[in-house]
C-alpha atoms as a PDB file:
ATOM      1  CA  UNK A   1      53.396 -50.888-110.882  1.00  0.00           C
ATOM      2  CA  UNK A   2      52.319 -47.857-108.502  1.00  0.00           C
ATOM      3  CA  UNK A   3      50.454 -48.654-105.260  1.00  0.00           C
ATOM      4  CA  UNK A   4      46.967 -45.891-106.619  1.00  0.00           C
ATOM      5  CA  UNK A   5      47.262 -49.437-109.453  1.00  0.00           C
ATOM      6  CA  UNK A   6      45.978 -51.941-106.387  1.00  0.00           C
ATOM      7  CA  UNK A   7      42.724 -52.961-105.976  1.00  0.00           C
ATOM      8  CA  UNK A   8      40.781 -54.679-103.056  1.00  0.00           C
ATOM      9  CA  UNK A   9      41.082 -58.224-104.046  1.00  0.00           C
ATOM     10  CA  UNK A  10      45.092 -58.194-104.943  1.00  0.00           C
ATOM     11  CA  UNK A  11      47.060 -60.050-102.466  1.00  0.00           C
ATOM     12  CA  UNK A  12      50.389 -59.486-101.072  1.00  0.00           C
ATOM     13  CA  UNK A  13      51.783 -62.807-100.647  1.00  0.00           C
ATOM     14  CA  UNK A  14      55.365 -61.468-100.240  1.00  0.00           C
ATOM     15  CA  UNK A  15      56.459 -58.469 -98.393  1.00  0.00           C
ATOM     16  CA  UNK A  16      60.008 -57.615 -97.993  1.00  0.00           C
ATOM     17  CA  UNK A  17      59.381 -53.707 -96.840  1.00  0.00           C
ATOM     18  CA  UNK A  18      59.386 -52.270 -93.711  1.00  0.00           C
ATOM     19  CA  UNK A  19      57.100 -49.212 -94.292  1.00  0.00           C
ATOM     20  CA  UNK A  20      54.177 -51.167 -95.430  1.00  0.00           C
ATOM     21  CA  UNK A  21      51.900 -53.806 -93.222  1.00  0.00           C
ATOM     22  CA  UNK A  22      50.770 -56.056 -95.846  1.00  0.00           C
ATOM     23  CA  UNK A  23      47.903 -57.419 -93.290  1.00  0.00           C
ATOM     24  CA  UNK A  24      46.210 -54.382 -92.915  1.00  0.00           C
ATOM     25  CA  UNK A  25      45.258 -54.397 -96.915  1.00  0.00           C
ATOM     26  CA  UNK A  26      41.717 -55.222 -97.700  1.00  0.00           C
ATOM     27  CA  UNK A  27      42.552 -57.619-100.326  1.00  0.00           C
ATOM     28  CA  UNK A  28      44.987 -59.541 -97.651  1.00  0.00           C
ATOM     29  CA  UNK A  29      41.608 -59.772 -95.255  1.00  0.00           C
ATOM     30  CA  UNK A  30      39.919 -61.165 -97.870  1.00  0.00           C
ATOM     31  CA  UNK A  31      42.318 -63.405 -98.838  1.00  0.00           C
ATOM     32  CA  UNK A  32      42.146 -64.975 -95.684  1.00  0.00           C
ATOM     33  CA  UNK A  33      38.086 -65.585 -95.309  1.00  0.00           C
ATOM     34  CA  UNK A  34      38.582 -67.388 -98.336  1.00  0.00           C
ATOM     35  CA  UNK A  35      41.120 -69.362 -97.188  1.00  0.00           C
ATOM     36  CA  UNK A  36      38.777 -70.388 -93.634  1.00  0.00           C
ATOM     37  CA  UNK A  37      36.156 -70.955 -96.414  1.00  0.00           C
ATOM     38  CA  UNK A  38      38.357 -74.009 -97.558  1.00  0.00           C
ATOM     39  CA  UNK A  39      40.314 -74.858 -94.086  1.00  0.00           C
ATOM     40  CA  UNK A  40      38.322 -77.520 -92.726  1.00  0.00           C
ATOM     41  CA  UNK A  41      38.969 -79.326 -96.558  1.00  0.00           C
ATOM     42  CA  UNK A  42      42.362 -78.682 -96.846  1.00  0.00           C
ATOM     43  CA  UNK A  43      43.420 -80.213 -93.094  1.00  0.00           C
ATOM     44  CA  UNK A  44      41.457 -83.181 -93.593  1.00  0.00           C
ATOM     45  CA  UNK A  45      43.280 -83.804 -96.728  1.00  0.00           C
ATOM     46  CA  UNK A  46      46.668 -83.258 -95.178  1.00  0.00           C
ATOM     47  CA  UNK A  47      46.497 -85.067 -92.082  1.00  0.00           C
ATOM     48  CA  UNK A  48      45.212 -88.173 -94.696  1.00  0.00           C
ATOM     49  CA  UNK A  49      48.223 -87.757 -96.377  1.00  0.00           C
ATOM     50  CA  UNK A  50      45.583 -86.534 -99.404  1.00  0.00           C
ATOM     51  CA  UNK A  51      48.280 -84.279-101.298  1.00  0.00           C
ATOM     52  CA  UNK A  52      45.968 -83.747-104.464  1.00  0.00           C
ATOM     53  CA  UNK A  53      43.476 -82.919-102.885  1.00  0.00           C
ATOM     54  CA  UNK A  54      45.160 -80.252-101.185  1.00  0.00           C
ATOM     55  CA  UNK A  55      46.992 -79.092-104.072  1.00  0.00           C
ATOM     56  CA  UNK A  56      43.255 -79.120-105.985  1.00  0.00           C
ATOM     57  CA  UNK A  57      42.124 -76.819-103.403  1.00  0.00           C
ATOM     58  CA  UNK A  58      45.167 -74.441-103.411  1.00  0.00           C
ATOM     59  CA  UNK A  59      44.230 -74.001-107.229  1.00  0.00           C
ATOM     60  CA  UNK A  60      40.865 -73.385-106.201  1.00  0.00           C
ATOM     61  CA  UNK A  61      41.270 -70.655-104.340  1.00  0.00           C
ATOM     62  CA  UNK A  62      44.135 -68.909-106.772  1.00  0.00           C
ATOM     63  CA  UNK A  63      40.847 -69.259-109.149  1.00  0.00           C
ATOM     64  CA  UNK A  64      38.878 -67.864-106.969  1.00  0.00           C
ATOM     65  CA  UNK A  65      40.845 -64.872-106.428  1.00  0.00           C
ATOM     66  CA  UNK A  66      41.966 -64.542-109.861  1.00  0.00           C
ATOM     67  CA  UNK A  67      38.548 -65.200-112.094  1.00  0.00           C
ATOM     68  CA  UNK A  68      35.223 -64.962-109.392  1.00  0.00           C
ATOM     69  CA  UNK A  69      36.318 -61.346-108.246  1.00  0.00           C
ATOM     70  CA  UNK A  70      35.407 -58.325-109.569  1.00  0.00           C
ATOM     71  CA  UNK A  71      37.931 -56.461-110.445  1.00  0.00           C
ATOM     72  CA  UNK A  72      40.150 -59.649-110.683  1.00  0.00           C
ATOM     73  CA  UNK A  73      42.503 -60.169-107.837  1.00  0.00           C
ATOM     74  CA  UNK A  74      46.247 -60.515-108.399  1.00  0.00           C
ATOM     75  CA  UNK A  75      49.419 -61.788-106.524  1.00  0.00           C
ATOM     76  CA  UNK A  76      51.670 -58.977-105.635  1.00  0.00           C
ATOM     77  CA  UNK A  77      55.274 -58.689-104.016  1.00  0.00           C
ATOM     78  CA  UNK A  78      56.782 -55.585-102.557  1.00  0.00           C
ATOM     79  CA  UNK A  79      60.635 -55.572-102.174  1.00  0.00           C
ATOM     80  CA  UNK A  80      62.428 -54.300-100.012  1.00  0.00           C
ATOM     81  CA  UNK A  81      63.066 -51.293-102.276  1.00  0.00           C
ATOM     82  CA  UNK A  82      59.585 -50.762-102.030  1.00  0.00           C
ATOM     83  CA  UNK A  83      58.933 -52.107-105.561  1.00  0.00           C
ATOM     84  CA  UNK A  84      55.674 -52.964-106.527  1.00  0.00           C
ATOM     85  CA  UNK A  85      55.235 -56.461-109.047  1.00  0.00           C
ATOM     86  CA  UNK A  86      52.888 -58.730-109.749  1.00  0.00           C
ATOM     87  CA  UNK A  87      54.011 -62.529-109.479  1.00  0.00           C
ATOM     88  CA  UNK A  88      53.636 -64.413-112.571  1.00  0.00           C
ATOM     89  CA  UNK A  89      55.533 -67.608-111.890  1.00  0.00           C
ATOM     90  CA  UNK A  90      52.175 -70.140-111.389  1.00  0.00           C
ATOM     91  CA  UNK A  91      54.692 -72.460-109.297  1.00  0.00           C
ATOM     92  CA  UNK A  92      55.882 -69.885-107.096  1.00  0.00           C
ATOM     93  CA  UNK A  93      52.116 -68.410-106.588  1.00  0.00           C
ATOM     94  CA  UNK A  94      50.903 -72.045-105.889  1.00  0.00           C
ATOM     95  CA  UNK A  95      53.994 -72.395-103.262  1.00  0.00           C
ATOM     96  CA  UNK A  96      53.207 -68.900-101.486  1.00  0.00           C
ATOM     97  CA  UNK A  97      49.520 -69.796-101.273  1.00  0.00           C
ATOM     98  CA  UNK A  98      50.100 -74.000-100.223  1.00  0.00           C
ATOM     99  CA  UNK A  99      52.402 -72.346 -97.110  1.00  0.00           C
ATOM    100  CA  UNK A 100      50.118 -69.466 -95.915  1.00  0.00           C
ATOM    101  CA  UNK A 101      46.773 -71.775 -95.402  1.00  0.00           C
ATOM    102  CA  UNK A 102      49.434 -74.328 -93.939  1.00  0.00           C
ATOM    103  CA  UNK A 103      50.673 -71.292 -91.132  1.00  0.00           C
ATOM    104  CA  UNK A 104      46.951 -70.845 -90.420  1.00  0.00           C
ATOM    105  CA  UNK A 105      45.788 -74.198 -89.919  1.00  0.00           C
ATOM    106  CA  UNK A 106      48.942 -75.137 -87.917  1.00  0.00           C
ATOM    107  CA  UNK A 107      47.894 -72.588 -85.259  1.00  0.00           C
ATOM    108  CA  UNK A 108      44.192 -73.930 -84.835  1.00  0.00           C
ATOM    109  CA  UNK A 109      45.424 -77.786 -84.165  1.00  0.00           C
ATOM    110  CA  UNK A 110      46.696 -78.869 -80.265  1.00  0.00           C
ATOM    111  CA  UNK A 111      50.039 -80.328 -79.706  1.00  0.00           C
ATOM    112  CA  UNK A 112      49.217 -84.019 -80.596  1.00  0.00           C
ATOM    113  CA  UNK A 113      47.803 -82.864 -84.504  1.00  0.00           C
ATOM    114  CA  UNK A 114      50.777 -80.403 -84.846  1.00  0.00           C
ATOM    115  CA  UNK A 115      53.109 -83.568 -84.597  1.00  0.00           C
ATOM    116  CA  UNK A 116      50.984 -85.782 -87.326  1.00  0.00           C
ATOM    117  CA  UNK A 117      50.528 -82.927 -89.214  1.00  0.00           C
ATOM    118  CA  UNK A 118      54.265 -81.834 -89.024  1.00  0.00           C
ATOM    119  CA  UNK A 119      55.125 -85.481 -90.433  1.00  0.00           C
ATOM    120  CA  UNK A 120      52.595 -84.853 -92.765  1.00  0.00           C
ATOM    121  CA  UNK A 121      54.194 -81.924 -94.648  1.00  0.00           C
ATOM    122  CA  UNK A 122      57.499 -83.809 -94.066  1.00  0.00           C
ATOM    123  CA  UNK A 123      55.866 -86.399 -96.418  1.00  0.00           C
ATOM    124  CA  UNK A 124      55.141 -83.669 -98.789  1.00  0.00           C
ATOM    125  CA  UNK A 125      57.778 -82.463 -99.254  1.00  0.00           C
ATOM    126  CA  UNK A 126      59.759 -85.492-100.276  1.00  0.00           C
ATOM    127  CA  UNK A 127      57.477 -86.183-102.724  1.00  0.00           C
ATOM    128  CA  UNK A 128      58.218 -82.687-104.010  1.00  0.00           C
ATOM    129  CA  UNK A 129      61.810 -83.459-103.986  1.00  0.00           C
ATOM    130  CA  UNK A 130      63.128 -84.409-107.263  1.00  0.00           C
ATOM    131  CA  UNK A 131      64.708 -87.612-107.919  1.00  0.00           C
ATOM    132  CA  UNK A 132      68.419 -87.902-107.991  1.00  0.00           C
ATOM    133  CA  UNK A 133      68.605 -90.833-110.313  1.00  0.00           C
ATOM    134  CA  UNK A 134      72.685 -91.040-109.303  1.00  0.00           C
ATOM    135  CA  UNK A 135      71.645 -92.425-106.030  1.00  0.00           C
ATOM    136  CA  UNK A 136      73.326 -95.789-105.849  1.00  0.00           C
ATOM    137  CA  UNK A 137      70.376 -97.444-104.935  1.00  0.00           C
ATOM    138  CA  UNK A 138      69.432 -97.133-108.496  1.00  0.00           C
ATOM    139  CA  UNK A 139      71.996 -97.896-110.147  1.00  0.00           C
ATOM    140  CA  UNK A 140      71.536-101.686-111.739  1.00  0.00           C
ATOM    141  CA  UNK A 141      75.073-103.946-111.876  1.00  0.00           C
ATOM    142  CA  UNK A 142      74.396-106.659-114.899  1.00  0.00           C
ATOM    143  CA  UNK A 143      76.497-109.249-114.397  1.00  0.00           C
ATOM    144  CA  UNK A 144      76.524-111.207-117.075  1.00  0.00           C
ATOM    145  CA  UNK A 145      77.297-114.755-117.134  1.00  0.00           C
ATOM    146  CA  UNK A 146      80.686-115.730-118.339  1.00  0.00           C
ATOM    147  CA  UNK A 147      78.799-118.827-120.262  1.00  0.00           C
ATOM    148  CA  UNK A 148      76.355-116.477-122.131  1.00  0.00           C
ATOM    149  CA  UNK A 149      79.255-113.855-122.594  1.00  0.00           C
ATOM    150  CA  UNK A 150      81.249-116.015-124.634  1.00  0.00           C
ATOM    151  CA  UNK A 151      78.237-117.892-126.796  1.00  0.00           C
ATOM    152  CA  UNK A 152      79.367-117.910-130.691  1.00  0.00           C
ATOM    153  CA  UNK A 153      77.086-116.001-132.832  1.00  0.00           C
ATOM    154  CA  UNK A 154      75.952-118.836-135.642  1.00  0.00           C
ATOM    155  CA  UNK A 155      74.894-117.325-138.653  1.00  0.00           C
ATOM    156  CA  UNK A 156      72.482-118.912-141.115  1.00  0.00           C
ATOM    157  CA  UNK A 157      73.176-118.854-145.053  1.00  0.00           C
ATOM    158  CA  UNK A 158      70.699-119.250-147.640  1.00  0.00           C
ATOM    159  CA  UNK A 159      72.283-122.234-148.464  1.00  0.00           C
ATOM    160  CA  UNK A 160      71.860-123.697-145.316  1.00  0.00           C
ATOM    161  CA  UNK A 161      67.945-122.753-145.295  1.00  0.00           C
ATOM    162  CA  UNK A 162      67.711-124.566-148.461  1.00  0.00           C
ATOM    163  CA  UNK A 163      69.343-127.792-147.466  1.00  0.00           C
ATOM    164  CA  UNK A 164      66.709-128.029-144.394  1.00  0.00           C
ATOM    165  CA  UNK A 165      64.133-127.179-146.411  1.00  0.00           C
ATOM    166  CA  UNK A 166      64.749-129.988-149.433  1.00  0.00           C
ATOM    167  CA  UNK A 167      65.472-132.424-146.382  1.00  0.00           C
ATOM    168  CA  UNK A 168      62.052-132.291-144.807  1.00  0.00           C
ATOM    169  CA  UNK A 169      60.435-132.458-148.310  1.00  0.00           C
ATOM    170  CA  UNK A 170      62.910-135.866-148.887  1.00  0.00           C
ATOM    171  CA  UNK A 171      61.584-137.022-145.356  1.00  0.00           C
ATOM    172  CA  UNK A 172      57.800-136.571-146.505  1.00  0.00           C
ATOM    173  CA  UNK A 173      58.429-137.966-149.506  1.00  0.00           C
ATOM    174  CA  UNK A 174      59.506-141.433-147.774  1.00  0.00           C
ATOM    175  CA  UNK A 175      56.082-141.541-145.687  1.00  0.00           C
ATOM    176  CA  UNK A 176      54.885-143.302-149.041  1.00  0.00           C
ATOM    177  CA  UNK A 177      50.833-143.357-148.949  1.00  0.00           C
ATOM    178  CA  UNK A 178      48.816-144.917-145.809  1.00  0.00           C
ATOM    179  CA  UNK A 179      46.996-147.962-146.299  1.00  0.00           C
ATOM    180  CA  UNK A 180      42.994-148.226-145.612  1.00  0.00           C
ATOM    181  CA  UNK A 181      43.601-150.763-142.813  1.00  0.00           C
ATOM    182  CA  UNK A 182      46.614-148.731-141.049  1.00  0.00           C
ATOM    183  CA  UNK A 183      43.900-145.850-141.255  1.00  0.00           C
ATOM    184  CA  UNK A 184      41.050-148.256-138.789  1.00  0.00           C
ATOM    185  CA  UNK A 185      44.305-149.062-136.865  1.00  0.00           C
ATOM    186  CA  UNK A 186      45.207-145.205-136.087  1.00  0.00           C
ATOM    187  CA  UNK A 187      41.840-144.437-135.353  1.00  0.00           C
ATOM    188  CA  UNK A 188      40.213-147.246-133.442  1.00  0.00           C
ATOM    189  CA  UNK A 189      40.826-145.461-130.420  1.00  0.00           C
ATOM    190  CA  UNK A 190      38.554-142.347-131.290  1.00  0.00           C
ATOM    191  CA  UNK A 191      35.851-144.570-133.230  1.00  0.00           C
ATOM    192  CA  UNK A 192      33.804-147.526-132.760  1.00  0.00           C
ATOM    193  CA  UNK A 193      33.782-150.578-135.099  1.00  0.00           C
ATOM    194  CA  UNK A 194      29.970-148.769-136.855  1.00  0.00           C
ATOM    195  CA  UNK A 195      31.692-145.785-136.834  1.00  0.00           C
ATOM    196  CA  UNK A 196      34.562-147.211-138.944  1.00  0.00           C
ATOM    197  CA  UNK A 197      32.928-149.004-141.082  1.00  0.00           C
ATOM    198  CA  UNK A 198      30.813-146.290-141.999  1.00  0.00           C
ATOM    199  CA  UNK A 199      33.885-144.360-142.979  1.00  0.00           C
ATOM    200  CA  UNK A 200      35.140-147.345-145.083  1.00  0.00           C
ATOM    201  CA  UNK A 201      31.972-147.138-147.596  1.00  0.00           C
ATOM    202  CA  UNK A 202      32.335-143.329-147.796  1.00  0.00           C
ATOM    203  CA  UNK A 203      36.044-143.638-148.675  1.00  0.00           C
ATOM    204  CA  UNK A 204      34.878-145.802-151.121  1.00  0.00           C
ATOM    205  CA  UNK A 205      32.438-144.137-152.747  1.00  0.00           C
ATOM    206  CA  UNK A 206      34.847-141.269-152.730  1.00  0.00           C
ATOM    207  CA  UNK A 207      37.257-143.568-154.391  1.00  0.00           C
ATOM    208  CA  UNK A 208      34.906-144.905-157.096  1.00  0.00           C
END
């Protein structure tokens, strides 16, 4: 990319030459009234521990840059080589950004906010970090019971589902039928004497 390429909203977010003062670019002093625009947001979010809401307004203003500019604004890093390239890792762009509006908001807080907002981005950052699930403290020891380890496995035939089967029908089988009377005797408790008897002339007529 050659430098007559930039326009006034591309941002240098990383500058690794010598020979060229990245702050003095008009796109750079833009870049930072849009980041005051969204300051007071951002720190309230941060010192509340609020980290998407910060990150939401990080994307916000890579949107802004990128999409309500005209021409569109674009990340840019100049190497020590004096290379010119545009950054197109999203994660590295969001990084660059997230870090900047945290240097500038750092400087406008006294001593006492500088400490909670120091343990703030300390917090951050460890959510950040990735999990290293070979940590021992999880790592999960079953220890299984020597009684359960040495339970017999029983299996069940057809044969044996069978033989239960005809032995509950033989078992209903030597109910034999349930008199009238033994009827009123089950169900005396639930029904009064009318009720019953009212029952008995309906099971009759049923019957005849």
């Amino acid at each position: 990319m050659d430098f007559q390429q930039i326009n006034n909203y591309d941002v240098f977010l990383r500058n690794d030459s010598k020979d060229f003062n990245h702050r003095h670019h008009v796109g750079n002093a833009r870049f930072l009234v849009i980041l005051s625009v969204y300051m007071k947001k951002f720190g309230s979010a941060i010192l509340h521990n609020e980290f998407g809401v910060c990150h939401a307004v990080v994307d916000d203003i890579i949107d802004t840059i990128r999409h309500k500019t005209f021409p569109s604004g674009r990340f840019l890093h100049l190497s020590d080589q004096n290379e010119l390239l545009i950054i197109e890792c999203e994660r590295e762009i969001h990084d660059l950004v997230y870090n900047k509006i945290c240097q500038i908001f750092e400087k406008q807080l006294s001593p006492i906010e500088k400490a909670r907002f120091a343990k703030s981005r300390k917090i951050a950052e460890l959510r950040k970090k990735p999990v290293d699930l070979s940590d021992r403290r999880f790592i999960v020891n079953i220890n299984l019971n020597q009684k359960h380890r040495n339970h017999k496995r029983i299996r069940v035939d057809e044969t044996t589902i069978n033989n239960n089967t005809v032995k509950r029908q033989r078992r209903r089988s030597t109910l034999g039928p349930i008199s009238l009377s033994e009827i009123k005797s089950r169900m005396s408790f639930v029904f009064s004497e009318k009720d019953l008897q009212g029952l008995e002339e309906s099971l009759f007529s049923l019957i005849n």
